[in-house]
C-alpha atoms as a PDB file:
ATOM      1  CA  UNK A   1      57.447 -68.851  25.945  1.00  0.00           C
ATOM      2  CA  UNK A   2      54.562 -67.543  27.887  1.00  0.00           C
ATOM      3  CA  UNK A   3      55.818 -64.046  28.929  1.00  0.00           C
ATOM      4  CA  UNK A   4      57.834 -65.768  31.517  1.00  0.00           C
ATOM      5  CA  UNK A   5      61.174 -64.930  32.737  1.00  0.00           C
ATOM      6  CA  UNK A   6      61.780 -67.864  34.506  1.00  0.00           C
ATOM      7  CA  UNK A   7      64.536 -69.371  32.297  1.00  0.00           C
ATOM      8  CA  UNK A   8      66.070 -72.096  34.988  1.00  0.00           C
ATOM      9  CA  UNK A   9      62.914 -74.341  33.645  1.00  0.00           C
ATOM     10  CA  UNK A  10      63.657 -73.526  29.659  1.00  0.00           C
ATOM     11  CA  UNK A  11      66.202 -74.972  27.523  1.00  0.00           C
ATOM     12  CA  UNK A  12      67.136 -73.719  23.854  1.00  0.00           C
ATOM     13  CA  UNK A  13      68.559 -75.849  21.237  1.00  0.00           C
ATOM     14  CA  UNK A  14      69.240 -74.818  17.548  1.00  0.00           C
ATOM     15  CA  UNK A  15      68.837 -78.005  15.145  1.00  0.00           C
ATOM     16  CA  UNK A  16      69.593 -77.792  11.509  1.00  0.00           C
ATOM     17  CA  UNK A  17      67.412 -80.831   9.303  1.00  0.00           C
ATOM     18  CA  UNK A  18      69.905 -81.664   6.228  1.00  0.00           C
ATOM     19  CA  UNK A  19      67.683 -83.336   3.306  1.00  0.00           C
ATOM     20  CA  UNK A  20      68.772 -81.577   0.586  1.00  0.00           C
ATOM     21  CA  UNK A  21      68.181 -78.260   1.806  1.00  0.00           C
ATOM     22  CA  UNK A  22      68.568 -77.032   5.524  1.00  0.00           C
ATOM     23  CA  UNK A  23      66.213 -75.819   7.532  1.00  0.00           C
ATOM     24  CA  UNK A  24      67.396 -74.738  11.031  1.00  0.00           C
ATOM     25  CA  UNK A  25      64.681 -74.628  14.012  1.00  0.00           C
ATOM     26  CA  UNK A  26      65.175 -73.390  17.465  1.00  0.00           C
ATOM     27  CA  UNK A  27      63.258 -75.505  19.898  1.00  0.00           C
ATOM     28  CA  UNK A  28      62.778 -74.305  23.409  1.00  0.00           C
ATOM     29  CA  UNK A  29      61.963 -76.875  26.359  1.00  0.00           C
ATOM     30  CA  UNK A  30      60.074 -75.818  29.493  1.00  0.00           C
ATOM     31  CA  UNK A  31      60.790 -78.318  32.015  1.00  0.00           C
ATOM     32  CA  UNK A  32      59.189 -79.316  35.245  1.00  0.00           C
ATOM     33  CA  UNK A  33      59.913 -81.142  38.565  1.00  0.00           C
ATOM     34  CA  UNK A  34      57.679 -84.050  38.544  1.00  0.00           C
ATOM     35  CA  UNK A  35      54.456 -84.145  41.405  1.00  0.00           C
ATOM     36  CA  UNK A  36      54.925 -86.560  43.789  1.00  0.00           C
ATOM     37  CA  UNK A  37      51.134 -88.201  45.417  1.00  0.00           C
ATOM     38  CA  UNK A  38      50.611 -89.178  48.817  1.00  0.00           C
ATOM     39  CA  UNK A  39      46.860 -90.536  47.957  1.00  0.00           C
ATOM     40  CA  UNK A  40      46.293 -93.652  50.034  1.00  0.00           C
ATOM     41  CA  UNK A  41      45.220 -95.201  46.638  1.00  0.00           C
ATOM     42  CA  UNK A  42      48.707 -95.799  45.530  1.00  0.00           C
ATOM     43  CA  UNK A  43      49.829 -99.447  45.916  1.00  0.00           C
ATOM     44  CA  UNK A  44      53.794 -99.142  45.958  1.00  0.00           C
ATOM     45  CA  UNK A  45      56.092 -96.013  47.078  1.00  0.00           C
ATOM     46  CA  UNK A  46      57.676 -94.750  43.579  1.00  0.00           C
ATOM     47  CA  UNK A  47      61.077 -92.981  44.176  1.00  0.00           C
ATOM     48  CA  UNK A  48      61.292 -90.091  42.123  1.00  0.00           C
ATOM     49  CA  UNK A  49      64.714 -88.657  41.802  1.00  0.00           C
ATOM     50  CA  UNK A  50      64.707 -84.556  42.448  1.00  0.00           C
ATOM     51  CA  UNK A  51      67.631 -83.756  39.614  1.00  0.00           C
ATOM     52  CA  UNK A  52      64.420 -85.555  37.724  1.00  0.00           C
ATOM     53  CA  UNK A  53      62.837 -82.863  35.306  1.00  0.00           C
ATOM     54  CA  UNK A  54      59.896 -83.576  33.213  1.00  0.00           C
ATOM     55  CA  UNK A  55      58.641 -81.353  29.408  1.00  0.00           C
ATOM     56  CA  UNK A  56      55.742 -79.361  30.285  1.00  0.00           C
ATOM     57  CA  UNK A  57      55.626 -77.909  26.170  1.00  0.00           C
ATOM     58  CA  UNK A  58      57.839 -77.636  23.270  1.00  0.00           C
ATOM     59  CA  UNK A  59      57.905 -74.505  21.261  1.00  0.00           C
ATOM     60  CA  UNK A  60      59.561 -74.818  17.816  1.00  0.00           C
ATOM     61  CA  UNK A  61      60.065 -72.014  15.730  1.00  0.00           C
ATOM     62  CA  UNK A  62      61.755 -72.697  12.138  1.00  0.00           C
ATOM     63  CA  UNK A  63      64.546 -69.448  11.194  1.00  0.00           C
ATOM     64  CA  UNK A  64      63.802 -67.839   8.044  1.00  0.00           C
END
């Protein structure tokens, strides 16, 4: 997506849209582990699983 080859963090998937005609798109997920704060401003420990990923962007790109 941005020159990276770091493909743990990216998942593919190819979706076709049926409404008459189809239209297939291939959107690619880049995924992050969430950031976990220890600012003394926080007013209740959150637990934050580490399987736990989060979408940094979403590239779509429709097939021709």
């Amino acid at each position: 997506m941005n020159g990276s080859n770091n493909k743990s963090t990216e998942i593919s998937a190819f979706v076709t849209f049926e409404r008459g005609n189809k239209i297939t798109a291939r959107f690619t997920f880049e995924l992050i582990s969430p950031v976990t704060s220890n600012s003394n401003n926080s007013k209740s420990d959150i637990y934050i699983n580490p399987n736990e990923k989060k979408i940094k962007s979403l590239h779509i790109q429709f097939a021709n």
